[in-house]
PDB file of N, CA and C in Angstrom:
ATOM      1  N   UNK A   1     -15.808   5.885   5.091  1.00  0.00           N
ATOM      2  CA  UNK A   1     -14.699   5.275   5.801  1.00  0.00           C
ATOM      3  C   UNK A   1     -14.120   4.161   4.932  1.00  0.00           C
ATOM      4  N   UNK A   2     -12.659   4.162   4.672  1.00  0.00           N
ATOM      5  CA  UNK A   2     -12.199   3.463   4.341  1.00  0.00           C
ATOM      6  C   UNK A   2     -12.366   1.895   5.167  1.00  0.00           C
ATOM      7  N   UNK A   3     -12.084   0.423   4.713  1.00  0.00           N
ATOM      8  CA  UNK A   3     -11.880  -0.786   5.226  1.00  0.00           C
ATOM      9  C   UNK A   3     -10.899  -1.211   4.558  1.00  0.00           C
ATOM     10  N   UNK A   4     -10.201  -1.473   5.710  1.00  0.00           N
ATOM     11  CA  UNK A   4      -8.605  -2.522   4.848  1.00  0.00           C
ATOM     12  C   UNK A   4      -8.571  -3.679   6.000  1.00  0.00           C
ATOM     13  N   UNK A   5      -8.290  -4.812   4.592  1.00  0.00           N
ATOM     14  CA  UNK A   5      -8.307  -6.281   5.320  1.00  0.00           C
ATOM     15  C   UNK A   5      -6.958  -6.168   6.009  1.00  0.00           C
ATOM     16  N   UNK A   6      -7.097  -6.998   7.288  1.00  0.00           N
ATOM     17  CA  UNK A   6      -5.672  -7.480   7.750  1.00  0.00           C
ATOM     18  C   UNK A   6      -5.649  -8.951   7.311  1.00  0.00           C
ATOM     19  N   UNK A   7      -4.605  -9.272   6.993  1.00  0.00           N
ATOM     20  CA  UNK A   7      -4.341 -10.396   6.666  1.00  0.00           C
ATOM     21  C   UNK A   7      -4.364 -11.748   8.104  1.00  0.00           C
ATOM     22  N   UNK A   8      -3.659 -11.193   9.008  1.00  0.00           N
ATOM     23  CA  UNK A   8      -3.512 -11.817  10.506  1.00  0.00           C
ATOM     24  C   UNK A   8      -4.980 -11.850  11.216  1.00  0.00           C
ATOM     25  N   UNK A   9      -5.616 -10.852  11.199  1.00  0.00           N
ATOM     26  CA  UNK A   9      -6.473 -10.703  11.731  1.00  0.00           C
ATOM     27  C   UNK A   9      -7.758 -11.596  11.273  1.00  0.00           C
ATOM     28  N   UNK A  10      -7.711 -11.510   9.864  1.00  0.00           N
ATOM     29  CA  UNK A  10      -8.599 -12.166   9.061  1.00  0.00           C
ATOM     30  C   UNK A  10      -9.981 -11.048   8.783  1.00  0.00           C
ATOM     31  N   UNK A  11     -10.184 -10.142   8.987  1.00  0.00           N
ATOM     32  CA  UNK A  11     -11.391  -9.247   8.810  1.00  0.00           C
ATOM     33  C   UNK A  11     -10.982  -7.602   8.566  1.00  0.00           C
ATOM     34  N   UNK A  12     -11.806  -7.192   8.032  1.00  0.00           N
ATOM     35  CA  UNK A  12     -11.486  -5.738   7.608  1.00  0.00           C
ATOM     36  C   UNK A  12     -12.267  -4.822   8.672  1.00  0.00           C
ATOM     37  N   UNK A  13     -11.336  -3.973   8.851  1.00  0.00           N
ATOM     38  CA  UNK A  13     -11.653  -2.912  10.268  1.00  0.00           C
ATOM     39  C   UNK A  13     -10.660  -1.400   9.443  1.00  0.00           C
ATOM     40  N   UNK A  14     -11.866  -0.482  10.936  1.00  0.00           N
ATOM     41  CA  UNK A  14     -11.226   0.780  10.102  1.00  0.00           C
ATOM     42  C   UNK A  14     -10.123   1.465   9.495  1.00  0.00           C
ATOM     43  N   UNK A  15      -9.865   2.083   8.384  1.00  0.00           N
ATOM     44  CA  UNK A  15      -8.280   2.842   7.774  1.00  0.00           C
ATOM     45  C   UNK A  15      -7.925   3.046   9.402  1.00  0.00           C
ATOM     46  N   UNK A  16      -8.732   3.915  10.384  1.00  0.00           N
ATOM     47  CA  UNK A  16      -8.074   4.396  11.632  1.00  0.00           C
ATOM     48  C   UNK A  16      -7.353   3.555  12.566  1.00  0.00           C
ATOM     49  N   UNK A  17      -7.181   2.221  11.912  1.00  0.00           N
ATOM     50  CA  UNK A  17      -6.532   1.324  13.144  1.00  0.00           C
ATOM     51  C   UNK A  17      -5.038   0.786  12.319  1.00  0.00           C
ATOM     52  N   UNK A  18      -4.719   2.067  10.862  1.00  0.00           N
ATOM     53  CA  UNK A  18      -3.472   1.450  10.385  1.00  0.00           C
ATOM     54  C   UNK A  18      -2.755   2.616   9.902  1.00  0.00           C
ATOM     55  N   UNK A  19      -1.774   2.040   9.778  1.00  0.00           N
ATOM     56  CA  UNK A  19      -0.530   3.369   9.410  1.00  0.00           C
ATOM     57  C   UNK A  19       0.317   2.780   7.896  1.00  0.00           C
ATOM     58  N   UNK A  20       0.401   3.495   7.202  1.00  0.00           N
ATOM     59  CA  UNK A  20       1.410   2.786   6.056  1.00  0.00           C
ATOM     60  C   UNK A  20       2.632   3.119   6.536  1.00  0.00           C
ATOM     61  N   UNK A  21       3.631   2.528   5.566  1.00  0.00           N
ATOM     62  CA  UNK A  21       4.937   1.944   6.422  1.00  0.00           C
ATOM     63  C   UNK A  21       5.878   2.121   4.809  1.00  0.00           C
ATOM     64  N   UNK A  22       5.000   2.677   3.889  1.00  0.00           N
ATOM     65  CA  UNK A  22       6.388   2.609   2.706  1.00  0.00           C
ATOM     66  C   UNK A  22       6.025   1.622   1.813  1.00  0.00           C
ATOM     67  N   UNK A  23       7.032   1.819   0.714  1.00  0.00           N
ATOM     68  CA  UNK A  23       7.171   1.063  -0.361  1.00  0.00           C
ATOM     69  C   UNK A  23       7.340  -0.221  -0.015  1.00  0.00           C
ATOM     70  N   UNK A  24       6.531  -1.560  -0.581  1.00  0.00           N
ATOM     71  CA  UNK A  24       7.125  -2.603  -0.173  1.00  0.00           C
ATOM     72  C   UNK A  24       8.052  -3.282  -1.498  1.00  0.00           C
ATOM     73  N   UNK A  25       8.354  -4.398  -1.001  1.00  0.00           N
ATOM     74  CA  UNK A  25       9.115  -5.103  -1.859  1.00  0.00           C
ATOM     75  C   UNK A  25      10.655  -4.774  -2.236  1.00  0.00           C
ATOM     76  N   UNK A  26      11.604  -3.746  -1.184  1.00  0.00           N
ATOM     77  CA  UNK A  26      12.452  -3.304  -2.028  1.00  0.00           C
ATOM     78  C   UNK A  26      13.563  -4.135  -1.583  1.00  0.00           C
ATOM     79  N   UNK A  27      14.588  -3.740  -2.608  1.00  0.00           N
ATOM     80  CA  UNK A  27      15.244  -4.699  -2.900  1.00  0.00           C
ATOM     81  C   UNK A  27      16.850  -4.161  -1.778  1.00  0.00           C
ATOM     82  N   UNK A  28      17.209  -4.541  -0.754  1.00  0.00           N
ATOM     83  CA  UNK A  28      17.960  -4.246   0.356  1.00  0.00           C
ATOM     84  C   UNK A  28      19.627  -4.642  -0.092  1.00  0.00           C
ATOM     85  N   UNK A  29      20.225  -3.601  -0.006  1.00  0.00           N
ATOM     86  CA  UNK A  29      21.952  -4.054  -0.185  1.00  0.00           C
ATOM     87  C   UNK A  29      22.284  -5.466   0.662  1.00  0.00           C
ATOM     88  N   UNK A  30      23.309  -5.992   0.397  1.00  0.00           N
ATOM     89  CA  UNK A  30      23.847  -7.175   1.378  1.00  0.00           C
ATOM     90  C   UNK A  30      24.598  -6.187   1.619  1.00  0.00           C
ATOM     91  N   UNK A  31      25.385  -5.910   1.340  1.00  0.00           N
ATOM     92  CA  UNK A  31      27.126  -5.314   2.152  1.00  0.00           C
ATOM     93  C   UNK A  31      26.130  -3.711   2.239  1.00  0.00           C
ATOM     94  N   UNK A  32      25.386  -2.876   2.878  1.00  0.00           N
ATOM     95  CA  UNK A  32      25.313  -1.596   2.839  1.00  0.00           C
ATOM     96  C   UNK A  32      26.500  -0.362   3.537  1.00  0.00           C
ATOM     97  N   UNK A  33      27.190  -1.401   4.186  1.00  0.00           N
ATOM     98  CA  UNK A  33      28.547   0.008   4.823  1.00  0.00           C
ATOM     99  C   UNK A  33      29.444  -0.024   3.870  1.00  0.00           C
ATOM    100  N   UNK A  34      29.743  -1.018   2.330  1.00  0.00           N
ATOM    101  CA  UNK A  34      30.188  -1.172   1.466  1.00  0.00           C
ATOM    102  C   UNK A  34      29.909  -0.081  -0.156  1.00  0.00           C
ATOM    103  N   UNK A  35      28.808   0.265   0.110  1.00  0.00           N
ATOM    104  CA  UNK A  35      27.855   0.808  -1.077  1.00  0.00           C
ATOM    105  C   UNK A  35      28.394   2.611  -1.182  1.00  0.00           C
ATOM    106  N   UNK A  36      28.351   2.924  -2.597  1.00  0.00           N
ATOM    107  CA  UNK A  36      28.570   4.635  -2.451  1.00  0.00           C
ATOM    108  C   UNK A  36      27.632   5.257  -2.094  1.00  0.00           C
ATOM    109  N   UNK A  37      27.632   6.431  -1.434  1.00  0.00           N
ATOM    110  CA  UNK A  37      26.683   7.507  -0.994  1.00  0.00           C
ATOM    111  C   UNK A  37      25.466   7.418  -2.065  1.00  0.00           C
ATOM    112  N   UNK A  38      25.933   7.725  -3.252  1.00  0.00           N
ATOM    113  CA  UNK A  38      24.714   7.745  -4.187  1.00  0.00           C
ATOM    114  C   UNK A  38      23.869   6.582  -4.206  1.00  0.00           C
ATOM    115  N   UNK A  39      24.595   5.353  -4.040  1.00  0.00           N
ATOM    116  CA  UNK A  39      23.549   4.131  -4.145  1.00  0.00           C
ATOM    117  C   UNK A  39      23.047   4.199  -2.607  1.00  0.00           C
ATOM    118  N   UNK A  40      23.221   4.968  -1.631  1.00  0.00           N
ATOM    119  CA  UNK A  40      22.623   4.783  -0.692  1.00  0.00           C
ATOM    120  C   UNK A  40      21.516   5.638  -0.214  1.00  0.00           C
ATOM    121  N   UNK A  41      21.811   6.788  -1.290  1.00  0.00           N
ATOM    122  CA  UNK A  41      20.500   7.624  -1.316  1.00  0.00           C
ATOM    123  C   UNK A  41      19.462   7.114  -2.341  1.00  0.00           C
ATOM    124  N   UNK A  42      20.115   6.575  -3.226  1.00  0.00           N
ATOM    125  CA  UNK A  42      18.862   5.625  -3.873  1.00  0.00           C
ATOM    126  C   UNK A  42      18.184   4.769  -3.280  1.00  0.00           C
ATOM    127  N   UNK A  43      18.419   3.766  -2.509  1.00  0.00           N
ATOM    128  CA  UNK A  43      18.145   3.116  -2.106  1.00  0.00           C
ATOM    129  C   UNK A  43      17.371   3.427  -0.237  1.00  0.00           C
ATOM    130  N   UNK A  44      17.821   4.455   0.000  1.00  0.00           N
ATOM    131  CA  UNK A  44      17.295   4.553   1.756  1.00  0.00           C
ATOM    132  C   UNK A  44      15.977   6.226   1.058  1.00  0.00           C
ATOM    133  N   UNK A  45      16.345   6.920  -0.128  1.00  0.00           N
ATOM    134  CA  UNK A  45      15.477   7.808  -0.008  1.00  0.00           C
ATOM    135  C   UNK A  45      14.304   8.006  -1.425  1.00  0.00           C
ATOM    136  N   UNK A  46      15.177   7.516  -2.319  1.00  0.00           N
ATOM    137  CA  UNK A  46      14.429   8.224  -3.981  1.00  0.00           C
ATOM    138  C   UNK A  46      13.448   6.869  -3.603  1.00  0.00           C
ATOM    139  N   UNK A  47      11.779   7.083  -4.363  1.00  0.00           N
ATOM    140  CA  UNK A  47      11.124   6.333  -4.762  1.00  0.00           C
ATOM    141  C   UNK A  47      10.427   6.687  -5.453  1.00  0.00           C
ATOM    142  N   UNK A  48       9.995   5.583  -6.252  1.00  0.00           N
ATOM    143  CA  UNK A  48       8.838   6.004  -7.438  1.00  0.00           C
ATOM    144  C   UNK A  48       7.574   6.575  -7.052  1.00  0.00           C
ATOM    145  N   UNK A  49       6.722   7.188  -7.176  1.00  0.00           N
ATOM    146  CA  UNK A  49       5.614   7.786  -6.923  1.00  0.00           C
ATOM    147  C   UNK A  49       4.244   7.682  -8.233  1.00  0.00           C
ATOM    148  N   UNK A  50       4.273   6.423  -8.405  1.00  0.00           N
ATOM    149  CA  UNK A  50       3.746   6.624  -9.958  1.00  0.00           C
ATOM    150  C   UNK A  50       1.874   6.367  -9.498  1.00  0.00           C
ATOM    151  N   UNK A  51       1.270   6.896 -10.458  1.00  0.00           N
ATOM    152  CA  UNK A  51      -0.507   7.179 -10.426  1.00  0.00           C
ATOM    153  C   UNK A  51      -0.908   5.771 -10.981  1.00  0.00           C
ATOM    154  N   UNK A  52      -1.735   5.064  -9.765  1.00  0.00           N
ATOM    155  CA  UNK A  52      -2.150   3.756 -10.369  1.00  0.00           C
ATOM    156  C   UNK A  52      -1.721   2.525  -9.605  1.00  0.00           C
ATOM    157  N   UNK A  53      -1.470   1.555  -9.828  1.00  0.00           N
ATOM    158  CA  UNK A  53      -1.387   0.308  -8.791  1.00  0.00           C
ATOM    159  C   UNK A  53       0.439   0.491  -7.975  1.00  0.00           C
ATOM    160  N   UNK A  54       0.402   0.338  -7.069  1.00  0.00           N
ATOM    161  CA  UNK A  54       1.661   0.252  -5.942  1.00  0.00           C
ATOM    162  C   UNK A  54       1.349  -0.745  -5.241  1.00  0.00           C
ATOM    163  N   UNK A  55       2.784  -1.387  -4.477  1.00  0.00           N
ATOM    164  CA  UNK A  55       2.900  -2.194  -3.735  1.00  0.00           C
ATOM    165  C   UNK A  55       3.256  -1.188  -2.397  1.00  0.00           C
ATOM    166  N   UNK A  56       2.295  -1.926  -1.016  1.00  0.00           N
ATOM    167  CA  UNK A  56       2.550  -0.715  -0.041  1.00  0.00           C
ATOM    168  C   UNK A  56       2.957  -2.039   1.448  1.00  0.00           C
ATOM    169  N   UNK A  57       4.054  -1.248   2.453  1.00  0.00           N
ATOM    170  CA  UNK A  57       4.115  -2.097   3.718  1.00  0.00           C
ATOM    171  C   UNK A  57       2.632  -1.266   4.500  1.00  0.00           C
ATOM    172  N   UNK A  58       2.071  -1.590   5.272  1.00  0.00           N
ATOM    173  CA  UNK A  58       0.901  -1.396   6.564  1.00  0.00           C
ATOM    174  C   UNK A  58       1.205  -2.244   7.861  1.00  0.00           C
ATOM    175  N   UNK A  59       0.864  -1.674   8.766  1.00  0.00           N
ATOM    176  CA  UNK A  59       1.139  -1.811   9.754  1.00  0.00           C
ATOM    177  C   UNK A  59      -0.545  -1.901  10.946  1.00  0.00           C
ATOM    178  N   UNK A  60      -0.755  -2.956  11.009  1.00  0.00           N
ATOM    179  CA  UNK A  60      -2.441  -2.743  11.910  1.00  0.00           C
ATOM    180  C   UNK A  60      -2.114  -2.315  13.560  1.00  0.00           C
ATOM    181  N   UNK A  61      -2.045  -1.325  13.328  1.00  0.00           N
ATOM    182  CA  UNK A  61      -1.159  -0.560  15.131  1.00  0.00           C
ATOM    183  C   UNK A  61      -2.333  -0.435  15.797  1.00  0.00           C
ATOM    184  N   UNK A  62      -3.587  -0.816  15.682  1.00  0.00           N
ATOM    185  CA  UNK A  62      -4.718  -0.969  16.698  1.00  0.00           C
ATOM    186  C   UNK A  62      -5.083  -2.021  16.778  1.00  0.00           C
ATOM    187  N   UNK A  63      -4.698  -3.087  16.125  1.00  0.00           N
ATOM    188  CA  UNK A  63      -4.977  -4.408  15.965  1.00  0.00           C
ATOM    189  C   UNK A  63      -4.049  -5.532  16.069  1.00  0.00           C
ATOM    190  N   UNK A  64      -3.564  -6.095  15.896  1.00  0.00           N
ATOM    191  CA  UNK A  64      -2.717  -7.241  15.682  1.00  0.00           C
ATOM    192  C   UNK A  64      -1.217  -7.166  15.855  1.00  0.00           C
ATOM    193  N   UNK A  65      -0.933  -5.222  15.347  1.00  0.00           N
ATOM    194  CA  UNK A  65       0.050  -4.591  15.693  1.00  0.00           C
ATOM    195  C   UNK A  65       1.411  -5.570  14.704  1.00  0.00           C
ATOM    196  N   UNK A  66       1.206  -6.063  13.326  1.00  0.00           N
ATOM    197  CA  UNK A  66       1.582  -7.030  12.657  1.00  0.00           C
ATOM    198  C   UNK A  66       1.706  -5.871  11.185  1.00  0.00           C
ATOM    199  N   UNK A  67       3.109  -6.122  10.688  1.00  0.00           N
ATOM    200  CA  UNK A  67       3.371  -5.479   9.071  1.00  0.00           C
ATOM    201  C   UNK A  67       2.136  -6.164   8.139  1.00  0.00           C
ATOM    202  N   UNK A  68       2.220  -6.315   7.120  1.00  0.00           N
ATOM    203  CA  UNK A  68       1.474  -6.521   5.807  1.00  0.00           C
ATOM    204  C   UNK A  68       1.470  -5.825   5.068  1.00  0.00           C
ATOM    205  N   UNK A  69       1.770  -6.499   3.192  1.00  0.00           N
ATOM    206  CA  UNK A  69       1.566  -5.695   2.453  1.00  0.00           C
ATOM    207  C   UNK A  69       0.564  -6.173   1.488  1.00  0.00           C
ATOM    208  N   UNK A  70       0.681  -3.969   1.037  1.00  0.00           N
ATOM    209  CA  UNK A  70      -0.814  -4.480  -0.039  1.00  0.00           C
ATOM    210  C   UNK A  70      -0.769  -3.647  -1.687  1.00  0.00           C
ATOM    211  N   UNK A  71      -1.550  -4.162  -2.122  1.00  0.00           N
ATOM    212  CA  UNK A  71      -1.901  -4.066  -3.458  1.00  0.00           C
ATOM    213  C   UNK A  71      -2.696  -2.839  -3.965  1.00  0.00           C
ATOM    214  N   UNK A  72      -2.387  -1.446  -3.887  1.00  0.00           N
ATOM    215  CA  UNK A  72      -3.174  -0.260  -4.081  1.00  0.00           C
ATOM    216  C   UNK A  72      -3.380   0.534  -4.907  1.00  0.00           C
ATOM    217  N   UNK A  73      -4.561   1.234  -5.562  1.00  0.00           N
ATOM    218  CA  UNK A  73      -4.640   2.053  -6.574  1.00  0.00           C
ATOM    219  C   UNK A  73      -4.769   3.426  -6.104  1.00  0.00           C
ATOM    220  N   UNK A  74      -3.287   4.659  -5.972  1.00  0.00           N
ATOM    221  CA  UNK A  74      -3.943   5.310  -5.752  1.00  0.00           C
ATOM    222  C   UNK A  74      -4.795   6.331  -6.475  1.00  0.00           C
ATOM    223  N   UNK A  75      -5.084   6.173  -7.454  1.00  0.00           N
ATOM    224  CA  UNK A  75      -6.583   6.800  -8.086  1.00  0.00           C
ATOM    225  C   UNK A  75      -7.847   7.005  -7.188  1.00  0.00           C
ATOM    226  N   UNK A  76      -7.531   5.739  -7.112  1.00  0.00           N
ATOM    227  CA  UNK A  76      -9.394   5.249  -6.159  1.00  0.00           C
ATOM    228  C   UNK A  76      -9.062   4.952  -5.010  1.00  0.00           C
ATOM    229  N   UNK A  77      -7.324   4.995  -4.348  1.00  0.00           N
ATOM    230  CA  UNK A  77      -7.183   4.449  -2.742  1.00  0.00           C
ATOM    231  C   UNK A  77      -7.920   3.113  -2.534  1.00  0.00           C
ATOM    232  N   UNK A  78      -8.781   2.266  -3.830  1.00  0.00           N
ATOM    233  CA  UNK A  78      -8.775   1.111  -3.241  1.00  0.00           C
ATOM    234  C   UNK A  78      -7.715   0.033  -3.484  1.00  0.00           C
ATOM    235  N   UNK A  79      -8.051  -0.587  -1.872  1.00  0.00           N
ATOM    236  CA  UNK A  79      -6.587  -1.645  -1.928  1.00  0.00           C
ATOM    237  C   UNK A  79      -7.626  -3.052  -2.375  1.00  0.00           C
ATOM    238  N   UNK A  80      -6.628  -3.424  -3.747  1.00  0.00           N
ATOM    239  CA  UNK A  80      -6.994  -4.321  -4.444  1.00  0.00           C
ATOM    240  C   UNK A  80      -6.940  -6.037  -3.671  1.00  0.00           C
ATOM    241  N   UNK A  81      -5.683  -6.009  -2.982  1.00  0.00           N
ATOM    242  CA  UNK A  81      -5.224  -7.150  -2.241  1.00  0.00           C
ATOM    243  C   UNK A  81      -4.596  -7.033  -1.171  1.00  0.00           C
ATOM    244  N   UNK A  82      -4.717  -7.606   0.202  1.00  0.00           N
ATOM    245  CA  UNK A  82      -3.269  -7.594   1.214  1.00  0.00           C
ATOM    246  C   UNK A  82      -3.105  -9.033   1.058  1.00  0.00           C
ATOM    247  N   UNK A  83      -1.495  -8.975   1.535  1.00  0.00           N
ATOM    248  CA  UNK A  83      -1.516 -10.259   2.031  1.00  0.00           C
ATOM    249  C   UNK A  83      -0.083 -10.113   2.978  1.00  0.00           C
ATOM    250  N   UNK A  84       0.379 -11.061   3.356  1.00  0.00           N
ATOM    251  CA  UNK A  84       1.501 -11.297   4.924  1.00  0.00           C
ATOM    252  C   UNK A  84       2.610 -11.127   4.452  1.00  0.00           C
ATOM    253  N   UNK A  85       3.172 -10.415   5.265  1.00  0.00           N
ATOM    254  CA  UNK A  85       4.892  -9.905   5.100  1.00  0.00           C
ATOM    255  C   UNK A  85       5.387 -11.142   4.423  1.00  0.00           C
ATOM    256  N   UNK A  86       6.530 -11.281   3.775  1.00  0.00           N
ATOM    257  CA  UNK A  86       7.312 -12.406   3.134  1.00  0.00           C
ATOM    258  C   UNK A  86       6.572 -12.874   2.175  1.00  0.00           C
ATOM    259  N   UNK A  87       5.782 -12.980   1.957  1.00  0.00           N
ATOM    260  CA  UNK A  87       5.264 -13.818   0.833  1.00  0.00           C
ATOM    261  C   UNK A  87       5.126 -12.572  -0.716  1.00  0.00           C
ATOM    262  N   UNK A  88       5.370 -13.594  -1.560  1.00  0.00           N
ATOM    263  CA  UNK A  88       5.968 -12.843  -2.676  1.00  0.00           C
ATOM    264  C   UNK A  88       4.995 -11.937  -3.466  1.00  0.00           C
ATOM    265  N   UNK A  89       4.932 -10.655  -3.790  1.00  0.00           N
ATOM    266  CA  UNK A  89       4.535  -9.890  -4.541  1.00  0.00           C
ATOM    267  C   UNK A  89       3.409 -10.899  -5.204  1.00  0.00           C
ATOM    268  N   UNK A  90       1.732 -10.292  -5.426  1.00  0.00           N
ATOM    269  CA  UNK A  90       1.408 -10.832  -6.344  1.00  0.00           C
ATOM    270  C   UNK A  90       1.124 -10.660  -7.907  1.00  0.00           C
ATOM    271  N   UNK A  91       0.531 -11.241  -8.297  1.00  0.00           N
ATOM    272  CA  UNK A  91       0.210 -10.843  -9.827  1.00  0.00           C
ATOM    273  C   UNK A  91      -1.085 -10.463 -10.089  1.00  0.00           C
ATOM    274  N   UNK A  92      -1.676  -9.457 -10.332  1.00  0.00           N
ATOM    275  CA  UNK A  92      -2.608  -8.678 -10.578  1.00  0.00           C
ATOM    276  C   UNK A  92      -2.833  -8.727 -11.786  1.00  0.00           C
ATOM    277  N   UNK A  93      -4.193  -8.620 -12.101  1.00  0.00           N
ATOM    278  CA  UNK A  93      -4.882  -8.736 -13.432  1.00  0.00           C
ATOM    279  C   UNK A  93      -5.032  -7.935 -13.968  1.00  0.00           C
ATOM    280  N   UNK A  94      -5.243  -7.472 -15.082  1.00  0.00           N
ATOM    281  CA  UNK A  94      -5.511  -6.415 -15.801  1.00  0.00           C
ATOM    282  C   UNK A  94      -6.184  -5.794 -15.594  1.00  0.00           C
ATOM    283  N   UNK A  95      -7.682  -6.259 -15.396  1.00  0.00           N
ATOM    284  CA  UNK A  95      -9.097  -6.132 -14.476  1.00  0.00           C
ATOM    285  C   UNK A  95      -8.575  -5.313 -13.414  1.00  0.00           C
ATOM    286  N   UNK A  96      -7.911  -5.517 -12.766  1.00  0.00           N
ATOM    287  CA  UNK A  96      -7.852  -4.719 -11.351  1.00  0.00           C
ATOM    288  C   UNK A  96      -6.869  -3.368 -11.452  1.00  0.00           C
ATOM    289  N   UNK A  97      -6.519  -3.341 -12.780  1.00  0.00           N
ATOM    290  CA  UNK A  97      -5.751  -2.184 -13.069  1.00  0.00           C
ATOM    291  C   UNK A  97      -6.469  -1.172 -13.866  1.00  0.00           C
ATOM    292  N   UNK A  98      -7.135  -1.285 -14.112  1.00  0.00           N
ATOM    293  CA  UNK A  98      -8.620  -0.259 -14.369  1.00  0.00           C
ATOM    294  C   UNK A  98      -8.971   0.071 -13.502  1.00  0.00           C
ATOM    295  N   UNK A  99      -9.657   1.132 -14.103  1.00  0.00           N
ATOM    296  CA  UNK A  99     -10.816   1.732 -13.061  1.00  0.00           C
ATOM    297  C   UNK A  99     -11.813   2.833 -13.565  1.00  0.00           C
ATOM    298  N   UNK A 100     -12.700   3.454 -12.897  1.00  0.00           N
ATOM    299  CA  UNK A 100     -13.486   4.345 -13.702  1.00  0.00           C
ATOM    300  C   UNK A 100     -12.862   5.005 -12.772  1.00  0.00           C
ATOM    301  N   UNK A 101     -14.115   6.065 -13.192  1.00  0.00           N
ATOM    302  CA  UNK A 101     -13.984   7.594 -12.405  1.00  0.00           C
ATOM    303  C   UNK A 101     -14.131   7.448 -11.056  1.00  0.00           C
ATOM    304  N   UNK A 102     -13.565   8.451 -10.128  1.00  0.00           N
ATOM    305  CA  UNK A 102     -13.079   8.356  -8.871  1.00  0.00           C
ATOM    306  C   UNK A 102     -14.674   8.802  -8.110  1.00  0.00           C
ATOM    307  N   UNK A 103     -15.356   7.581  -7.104  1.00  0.00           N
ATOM    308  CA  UNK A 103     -16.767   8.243  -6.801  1.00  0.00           C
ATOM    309  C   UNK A 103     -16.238   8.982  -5.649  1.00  0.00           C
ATOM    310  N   UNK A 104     -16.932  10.351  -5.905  1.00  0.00           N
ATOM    311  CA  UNK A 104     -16.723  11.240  -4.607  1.00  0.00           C
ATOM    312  C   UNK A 104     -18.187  11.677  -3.741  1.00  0.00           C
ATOM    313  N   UNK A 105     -17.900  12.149  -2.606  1.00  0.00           N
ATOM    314  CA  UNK A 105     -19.367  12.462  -1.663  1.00  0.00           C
ATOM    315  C   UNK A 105     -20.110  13.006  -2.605  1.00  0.00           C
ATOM    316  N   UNK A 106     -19.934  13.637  -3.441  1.00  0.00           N
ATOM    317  CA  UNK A 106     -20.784  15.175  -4.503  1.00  0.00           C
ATOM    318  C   UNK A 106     -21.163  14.636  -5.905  1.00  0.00           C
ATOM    319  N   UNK A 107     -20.637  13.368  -6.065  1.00  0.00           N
ATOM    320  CA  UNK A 107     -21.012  12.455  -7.123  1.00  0.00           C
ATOM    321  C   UNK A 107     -22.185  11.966  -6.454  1.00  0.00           C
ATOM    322  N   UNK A 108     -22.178  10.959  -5.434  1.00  0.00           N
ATOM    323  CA  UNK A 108     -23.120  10.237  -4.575  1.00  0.00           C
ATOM    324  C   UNK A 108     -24.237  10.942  -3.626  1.00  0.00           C
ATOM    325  N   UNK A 109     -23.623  12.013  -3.135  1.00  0.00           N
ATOM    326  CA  UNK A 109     -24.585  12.455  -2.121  1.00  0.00           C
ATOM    327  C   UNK A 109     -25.497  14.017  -2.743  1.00  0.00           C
ATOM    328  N   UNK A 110     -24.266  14.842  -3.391  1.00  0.00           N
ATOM    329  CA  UNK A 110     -24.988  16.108  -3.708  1.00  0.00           C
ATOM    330  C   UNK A 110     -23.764  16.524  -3.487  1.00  0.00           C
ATOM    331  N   UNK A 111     -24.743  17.946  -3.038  1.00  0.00           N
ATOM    332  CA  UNK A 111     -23.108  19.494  -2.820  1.00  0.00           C
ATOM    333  C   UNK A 111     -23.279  19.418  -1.483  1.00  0.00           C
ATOM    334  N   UNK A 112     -22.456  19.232  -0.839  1.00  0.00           N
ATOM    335  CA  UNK A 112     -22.178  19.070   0.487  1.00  0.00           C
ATOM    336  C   UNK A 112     -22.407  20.942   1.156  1.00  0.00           C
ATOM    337  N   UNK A 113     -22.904  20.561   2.388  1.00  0.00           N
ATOM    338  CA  UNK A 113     -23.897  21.451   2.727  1.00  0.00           C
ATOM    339  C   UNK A 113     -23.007  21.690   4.618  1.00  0.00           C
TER     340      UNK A 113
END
């Protein structure tokens, strides 16, 4: 089972009490009934999808019922950092942008039976 911290909450409780919510951090038109079609499909649909650290919105919908974003690798699905809506993107270390090999049940447990 996954654990992801809530930031509001202050303690980490199950993946099953959250929903992701999207890319965070993006950068929102001021005038959007102003903007061309194309910048508006950029902006409401294309996103990057890249292997390795992302910035993500979450949502604790069994808990606190409060946004937050976080800091994730998906290689390893571990989330490196959350922290509270508005507050600015952080800076991540190099360290946390590594990783080894991905441990799976059949690494740890055997051949699943």
């Amino acid at each position: 089972m996954l654990l992801i911290y809530c930031p509001y909450c202050q303690e980490e409780r199950s993946e099953l009490e959250f929903r992701g919510a999207g890319d965070a951090h993006i950068a929102r038109p001021a005038e959007i009934a102003s903007i061309s079609d194309e910048e508006f499909e950029a902006y409401f649909f294309l996103r990057d999808n890249p292997k390795g650290l992302i910035f993500e919105r979450w949502r604790h919908i069994h808990g606190c019922g409060r946004f937050f974003n976080a800091a994730r690798d998906t290689v390893t699905d571990k989330f490196i950092v959350t922290y509270k809506a508005g507050e600015p993107k952080p800076e991540i270390g190099a360290a946390a942008r590594q990783h080894g090999p991905v441990e799976t049940y059949e690494a740890v447990e055997g051949e699943a039976q």
